[in-house]
PDB file of N, CA and C in Angstrom:
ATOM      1  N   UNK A   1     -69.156 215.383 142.051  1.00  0.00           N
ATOM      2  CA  UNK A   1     -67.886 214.757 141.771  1.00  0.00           C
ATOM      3  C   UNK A   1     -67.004 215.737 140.999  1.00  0.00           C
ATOM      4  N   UNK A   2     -65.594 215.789 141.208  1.00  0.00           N
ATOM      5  CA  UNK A   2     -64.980 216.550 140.514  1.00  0.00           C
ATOM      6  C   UNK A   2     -64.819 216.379 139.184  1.00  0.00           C
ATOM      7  N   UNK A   3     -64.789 214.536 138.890  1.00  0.00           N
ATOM      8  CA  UNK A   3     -65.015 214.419 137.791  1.00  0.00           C
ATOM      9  C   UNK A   3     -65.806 213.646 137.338  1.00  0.00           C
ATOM     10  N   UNK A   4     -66.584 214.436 136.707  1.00  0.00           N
ATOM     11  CA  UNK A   4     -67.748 213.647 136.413  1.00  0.00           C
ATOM     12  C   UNK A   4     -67.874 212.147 134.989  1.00  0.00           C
ATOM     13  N   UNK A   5     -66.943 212.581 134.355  1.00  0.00           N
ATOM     14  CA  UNK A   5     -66.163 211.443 133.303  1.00  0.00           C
ATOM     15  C   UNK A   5     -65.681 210.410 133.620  1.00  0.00           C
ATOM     16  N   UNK A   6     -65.257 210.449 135.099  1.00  0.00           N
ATOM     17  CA  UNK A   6     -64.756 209.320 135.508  1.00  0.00           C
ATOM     18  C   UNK A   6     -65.793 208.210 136.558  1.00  0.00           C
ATOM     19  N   UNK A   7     -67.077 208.587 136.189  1.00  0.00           N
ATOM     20  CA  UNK A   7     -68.108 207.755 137.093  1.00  0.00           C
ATOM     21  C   UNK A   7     -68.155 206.435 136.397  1.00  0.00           C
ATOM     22  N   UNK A   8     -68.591 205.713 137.186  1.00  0.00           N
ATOM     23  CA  UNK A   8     -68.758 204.503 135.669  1.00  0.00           C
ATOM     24  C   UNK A   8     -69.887 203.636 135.637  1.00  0.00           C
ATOM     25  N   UNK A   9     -70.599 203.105 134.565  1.00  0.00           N
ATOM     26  CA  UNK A   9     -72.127 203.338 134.104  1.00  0.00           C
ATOM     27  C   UNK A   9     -72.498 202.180 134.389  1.00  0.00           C
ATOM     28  N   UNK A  10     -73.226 201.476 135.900  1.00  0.00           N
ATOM     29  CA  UNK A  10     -73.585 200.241 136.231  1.00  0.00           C
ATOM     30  C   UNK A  10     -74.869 199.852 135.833  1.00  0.00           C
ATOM     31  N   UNK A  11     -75.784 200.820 135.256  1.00  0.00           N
ATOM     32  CA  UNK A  11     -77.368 200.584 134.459  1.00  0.00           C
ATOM     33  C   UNK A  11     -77.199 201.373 133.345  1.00  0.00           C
ATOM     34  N   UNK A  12     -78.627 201.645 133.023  1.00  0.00           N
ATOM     35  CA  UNK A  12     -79.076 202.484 132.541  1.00  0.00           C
ATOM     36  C   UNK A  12     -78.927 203.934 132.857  1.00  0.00           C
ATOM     37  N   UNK A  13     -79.237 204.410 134.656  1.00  0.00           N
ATOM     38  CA  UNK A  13     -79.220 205.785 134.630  1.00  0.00           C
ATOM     39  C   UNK A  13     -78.185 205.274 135.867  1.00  0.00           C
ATOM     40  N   UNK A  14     -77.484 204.293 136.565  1.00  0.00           N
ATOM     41  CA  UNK A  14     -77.120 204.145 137.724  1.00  0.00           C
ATOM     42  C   UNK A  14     -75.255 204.799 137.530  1.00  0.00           C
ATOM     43  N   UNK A  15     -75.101 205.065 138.132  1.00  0.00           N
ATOM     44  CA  UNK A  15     -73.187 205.023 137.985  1.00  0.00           C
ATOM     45  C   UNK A  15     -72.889 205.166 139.641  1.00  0.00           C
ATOM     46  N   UNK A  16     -71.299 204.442 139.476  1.00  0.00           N
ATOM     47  CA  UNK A  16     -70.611 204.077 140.861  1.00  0.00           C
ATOM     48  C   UNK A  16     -69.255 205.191 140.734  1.00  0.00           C
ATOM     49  N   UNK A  17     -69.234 205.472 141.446  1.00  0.00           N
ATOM     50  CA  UNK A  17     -67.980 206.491 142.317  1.00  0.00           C
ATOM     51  C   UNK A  17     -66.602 205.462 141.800  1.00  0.00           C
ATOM     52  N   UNK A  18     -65.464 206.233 141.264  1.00  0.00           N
ATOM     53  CA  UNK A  18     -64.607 205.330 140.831  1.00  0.00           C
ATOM     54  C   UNK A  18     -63.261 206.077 141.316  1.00  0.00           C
ATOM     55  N   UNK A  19     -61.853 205.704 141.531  1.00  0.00           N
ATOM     56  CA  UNK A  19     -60.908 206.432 141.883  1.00  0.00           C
ATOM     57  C   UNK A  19     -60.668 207.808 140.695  1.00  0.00           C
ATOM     58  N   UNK A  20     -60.977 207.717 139.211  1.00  0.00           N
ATOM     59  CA  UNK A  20     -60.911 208.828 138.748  1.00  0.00           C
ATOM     60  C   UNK A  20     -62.423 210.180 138.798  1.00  0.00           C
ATOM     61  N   UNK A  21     -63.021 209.736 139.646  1.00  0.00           N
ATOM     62  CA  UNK A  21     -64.503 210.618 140.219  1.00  0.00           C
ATOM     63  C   UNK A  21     -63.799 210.931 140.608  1.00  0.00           C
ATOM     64  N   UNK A  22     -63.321 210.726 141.506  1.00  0.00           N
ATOM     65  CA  UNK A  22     -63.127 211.309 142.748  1.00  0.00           C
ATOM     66  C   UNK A  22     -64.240 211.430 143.893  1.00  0.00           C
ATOM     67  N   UNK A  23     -63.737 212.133 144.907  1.00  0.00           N
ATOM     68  CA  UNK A  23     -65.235 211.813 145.795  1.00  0.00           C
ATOM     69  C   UNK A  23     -66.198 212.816 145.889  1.00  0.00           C
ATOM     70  N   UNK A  24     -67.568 212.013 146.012  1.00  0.00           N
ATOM     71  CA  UNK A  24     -68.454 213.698 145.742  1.00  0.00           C
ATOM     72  C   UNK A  24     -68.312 214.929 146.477  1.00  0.00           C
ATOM     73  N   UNK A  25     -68.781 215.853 146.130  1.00  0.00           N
ATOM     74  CA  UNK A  25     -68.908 217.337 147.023  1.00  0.00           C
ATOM     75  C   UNK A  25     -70.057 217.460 147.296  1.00  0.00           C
ATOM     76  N   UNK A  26     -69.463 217.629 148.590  1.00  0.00           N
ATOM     77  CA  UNK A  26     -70.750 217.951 149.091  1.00  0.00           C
ATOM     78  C   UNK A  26     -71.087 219.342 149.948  1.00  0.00           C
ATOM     79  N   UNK A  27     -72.227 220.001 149.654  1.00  0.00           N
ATOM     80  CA  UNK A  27     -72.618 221.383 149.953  1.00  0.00           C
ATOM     81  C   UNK A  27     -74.223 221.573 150.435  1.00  0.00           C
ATOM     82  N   UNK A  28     -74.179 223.148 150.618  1.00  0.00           N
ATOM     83  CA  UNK A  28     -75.225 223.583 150.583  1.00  0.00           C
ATOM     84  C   UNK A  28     -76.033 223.971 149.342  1.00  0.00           C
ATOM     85  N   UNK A  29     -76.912 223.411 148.344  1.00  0.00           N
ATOM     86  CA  UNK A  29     -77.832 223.556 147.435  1.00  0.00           C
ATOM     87  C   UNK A  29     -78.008 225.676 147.540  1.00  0.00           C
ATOM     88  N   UNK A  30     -77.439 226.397 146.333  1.00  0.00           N
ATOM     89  CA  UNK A  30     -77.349 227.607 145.980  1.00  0.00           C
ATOM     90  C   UNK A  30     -76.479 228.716 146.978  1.00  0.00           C
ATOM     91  N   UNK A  31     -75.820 227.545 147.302  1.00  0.00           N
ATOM     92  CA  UNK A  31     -74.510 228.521 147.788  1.00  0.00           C
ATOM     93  C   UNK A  31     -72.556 228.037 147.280  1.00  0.00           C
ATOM     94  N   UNK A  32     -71.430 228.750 146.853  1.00  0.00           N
ATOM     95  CA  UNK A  32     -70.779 228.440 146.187  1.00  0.00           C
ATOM     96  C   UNK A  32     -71.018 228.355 144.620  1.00  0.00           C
ATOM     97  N   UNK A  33     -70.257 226.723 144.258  1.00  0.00           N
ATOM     98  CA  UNK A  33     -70.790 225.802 143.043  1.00  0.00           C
ATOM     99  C   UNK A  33     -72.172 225.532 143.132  1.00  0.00           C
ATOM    100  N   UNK A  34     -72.262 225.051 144.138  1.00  0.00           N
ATOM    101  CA  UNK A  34     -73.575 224.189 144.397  1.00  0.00           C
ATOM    102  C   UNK A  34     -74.988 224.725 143.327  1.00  0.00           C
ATOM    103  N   UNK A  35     -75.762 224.047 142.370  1.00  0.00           N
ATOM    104  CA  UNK A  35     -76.712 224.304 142.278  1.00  0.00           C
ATOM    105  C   UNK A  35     -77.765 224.534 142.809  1.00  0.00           C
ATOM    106  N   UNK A  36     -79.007 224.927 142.339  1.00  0.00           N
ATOM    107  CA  UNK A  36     -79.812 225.278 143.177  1.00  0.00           C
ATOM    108  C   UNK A  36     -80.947 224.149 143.251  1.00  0.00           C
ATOM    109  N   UNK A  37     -81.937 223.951 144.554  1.00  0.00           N
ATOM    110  CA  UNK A  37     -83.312 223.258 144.806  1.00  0.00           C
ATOM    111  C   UNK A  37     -84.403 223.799 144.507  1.00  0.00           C
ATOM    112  N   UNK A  38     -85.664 223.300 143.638  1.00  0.00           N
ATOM    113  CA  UNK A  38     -86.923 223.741 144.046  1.00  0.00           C
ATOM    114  C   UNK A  38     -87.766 222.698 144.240  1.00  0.00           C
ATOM    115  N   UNK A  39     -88.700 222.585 145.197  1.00  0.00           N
ATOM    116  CA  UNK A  39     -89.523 222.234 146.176  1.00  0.00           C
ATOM    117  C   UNK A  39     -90.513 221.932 144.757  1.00  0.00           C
ATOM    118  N   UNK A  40     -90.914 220.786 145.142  1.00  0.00           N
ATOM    119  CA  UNK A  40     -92.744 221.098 144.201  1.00  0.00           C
ATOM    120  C   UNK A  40     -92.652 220.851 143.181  1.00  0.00           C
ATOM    121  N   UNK A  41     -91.422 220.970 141.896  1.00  0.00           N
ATOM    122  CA  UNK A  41     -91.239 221.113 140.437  1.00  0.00           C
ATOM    123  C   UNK A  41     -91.142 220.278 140.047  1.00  0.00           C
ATOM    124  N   UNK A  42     -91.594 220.057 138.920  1.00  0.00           N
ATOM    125  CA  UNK A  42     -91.732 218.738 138.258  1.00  0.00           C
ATOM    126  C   UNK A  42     -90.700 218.685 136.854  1.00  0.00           C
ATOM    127  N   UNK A  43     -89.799 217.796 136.821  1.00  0.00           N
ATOM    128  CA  UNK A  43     -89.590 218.472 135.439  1.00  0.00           C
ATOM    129  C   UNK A  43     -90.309 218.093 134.028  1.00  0.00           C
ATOM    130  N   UNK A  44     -90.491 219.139 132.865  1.00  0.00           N
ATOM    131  CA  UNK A  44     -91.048 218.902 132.196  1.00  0.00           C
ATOM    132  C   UNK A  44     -90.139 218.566 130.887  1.00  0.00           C
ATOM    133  N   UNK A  45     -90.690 217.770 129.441  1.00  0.00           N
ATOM    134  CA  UNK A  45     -90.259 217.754 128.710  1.00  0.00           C
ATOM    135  C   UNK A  45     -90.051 218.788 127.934  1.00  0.00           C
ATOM    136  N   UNK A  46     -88.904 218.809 126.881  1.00  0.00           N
ATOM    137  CA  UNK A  46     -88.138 219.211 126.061  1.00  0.00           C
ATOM    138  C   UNK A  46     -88.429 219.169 125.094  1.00  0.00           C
ATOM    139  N   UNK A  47     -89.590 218.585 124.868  1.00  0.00           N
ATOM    140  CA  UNK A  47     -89.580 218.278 123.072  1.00  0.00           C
ATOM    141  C   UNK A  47     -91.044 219.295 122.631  1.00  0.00           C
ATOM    142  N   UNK A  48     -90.865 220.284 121.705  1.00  0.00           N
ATOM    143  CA  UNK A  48     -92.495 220.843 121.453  1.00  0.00           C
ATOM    144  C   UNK A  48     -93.188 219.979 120.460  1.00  0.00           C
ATOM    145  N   UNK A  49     -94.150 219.608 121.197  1.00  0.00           N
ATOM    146  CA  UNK A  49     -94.702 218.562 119.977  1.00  0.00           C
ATOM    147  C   UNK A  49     -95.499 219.195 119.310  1.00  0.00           C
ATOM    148  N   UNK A  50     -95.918 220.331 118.813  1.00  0.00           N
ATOM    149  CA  UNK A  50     -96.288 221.197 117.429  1.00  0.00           C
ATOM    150  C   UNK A  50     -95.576 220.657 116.227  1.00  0.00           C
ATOM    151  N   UNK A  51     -94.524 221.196 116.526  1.00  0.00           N
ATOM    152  CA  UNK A  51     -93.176 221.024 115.676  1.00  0.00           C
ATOM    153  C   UNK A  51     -93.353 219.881 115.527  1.00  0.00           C
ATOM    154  N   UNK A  52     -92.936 218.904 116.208  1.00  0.00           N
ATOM    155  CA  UNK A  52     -93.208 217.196 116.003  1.00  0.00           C
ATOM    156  C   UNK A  52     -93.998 216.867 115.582  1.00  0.00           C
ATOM    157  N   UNK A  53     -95.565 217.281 115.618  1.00  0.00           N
ATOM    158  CA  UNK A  53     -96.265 216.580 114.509  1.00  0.00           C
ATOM    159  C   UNK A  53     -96.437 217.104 113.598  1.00  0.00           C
ATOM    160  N   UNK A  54     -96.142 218.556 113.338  1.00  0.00           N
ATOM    161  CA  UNK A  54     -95.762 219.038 111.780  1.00  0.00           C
ATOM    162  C   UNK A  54     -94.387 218.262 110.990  1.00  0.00           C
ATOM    163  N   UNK A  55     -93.951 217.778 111.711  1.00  0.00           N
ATOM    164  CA  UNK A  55     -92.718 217.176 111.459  1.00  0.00           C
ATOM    165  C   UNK A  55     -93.236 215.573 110.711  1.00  0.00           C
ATOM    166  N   UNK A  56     -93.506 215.223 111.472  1.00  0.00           N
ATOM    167  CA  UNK A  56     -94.397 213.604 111.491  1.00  0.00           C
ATOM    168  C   UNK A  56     -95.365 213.791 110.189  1.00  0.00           C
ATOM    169  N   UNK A  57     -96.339 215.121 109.686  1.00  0.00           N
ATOM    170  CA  UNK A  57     -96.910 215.456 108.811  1.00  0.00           C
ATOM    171  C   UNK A  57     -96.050 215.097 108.004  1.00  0.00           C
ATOM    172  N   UNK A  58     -95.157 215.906 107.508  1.00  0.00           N
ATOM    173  CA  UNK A  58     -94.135 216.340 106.063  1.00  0.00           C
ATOM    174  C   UNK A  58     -93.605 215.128 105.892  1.00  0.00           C
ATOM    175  N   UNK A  59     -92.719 214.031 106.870  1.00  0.00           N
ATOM    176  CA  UNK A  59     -92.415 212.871 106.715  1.00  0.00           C
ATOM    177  C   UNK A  59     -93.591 212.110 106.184  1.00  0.00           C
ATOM    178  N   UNK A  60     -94.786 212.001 106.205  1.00  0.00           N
ATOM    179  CA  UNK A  60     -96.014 211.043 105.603  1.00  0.00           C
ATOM    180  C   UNK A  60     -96.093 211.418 104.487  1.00  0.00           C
ATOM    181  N   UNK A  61     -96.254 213.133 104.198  1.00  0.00           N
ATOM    182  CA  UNK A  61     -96.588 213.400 102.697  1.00  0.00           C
ATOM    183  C   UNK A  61     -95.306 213.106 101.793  1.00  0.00           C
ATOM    184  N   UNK A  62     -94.111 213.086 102.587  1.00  0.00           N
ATOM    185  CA  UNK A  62     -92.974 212.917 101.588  1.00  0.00           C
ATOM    186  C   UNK A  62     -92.889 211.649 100.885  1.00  0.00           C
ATOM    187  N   UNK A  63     -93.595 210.577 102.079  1.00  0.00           N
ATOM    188  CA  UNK A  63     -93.419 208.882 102.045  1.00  0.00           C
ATOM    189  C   UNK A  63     -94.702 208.821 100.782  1.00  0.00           C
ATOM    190  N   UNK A  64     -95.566 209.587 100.787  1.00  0.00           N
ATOM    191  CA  UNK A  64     -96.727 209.091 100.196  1.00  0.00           C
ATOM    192  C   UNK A  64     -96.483 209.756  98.737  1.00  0.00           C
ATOM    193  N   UNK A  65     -95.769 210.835  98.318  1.00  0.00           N
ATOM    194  CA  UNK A  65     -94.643 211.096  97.229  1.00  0.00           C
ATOM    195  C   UNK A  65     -94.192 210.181  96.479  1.00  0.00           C
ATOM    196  N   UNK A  66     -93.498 209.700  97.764  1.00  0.00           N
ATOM    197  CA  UNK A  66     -92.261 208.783  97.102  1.00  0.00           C
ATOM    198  C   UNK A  66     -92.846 207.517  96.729  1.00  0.00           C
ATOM    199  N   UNK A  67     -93.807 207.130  97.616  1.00  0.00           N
ATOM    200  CA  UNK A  67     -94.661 206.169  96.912  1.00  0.00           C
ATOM    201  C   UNK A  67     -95.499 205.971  96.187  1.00  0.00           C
ATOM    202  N   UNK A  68     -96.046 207.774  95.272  1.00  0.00           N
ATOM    203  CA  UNK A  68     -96.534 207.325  93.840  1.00  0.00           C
ATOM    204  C   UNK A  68     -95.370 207.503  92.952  1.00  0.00           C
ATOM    205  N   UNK A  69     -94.053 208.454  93.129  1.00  0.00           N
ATOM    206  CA  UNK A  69     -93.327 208.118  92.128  1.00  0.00           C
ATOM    207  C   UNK A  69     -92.842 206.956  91.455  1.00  0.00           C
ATOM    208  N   UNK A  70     -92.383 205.804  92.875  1.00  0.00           N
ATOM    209  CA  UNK A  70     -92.286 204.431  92.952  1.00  0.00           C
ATOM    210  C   UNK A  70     -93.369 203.323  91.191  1.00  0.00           C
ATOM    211  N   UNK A  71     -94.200 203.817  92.310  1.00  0.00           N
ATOM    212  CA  UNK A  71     -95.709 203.076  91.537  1.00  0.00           C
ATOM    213  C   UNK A  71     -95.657 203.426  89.921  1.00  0.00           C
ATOM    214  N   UNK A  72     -95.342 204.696  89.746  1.00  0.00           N
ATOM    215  CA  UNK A  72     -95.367 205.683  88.913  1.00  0.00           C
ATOM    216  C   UNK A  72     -94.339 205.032  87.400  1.00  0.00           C
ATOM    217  N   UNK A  73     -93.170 204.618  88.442  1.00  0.00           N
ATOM    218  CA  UNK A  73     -91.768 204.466  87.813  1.00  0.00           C
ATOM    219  C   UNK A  73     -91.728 202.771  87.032  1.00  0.00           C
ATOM    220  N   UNK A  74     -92.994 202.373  88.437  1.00  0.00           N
ATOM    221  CA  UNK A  74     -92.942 200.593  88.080  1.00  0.00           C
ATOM    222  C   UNK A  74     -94.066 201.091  86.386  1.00  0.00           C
ATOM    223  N   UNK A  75     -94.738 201.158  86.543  1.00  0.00           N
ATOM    224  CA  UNK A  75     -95.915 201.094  85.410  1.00  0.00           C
ATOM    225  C   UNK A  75     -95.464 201.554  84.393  1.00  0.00           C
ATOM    226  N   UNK A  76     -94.384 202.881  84.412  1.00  0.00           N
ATOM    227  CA  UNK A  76     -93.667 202.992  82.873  1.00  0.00           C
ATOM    228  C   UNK A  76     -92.693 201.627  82.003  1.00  0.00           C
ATOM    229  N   UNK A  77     -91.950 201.406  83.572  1.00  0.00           N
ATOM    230  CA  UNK A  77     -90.696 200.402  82.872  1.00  0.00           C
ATOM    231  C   UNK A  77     -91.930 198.933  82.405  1.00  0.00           C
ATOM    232  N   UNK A  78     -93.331 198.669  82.742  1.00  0.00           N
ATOM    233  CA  UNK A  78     -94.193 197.782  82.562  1.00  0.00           C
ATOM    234  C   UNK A  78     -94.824 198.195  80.817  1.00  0.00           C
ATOM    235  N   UNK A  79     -94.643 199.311  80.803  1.00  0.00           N
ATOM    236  CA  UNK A  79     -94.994 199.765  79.472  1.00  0.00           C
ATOM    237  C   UNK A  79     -94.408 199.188  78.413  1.00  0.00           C
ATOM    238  N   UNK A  80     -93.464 200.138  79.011  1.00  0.00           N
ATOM    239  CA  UNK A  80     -91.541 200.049  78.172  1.00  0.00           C
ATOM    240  C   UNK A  80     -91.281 198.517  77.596  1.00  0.00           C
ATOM    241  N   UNK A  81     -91.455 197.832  78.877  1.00  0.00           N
ATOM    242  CA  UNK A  81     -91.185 196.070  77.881  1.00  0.00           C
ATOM    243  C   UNK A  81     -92.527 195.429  77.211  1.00  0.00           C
ATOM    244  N   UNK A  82     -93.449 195.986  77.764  1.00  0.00           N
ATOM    245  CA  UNK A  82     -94.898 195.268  76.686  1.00  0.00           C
ATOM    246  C   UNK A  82     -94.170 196.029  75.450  1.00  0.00           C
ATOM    247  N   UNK A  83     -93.832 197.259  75.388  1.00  0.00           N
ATOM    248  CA  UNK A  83     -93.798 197.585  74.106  1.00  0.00           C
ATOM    249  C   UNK A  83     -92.769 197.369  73.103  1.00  0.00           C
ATOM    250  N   UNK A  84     -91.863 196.537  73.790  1.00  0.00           N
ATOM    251  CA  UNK A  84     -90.691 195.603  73.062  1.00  0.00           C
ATOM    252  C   UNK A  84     -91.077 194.732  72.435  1.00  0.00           C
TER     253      UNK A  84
END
């Protein structure tokens, strides 16, 4: 489509051809514009999940931090007024 902004979004992944699309182009796959085909390929994800569960790590130890400071913070101010 020439323009691709002007499709308009009938699902989730679905969209309909609209007067500001315009109408698709159509070609030969790696000749011109046209992108290219491969046969067989699967696509794969994007996300390295190394990173992600080192990620997922640091978020637990941060939570488990924050939740003895918490604990930490209750038992002083528990002090603080017994000792009033």
């Amino acid at each position: 489509f020439p323009n691709e902004n002007g499709l308009e979004a009938v699902s989730g992944t679905a969209w309909v051809q609209t007067g500001e699309s315009g109408t698709p182009l159509i070609g030969v796959p790696g000749s011109g514009t046209c992108g290219t085909l491969s046969s067989g390929v699967l696509e794969s994800s994007n996300v390295d999940i190394t990173s992600e569960l080192v990620n997922l790590m640091t978020a637990q130890r941060n939570y488990q931090a924050n939740t003895k400071v918490i604990a930490t913070s209750t038992q002083l101010d528990d002090a603080l007024f017994q000792a009033m």
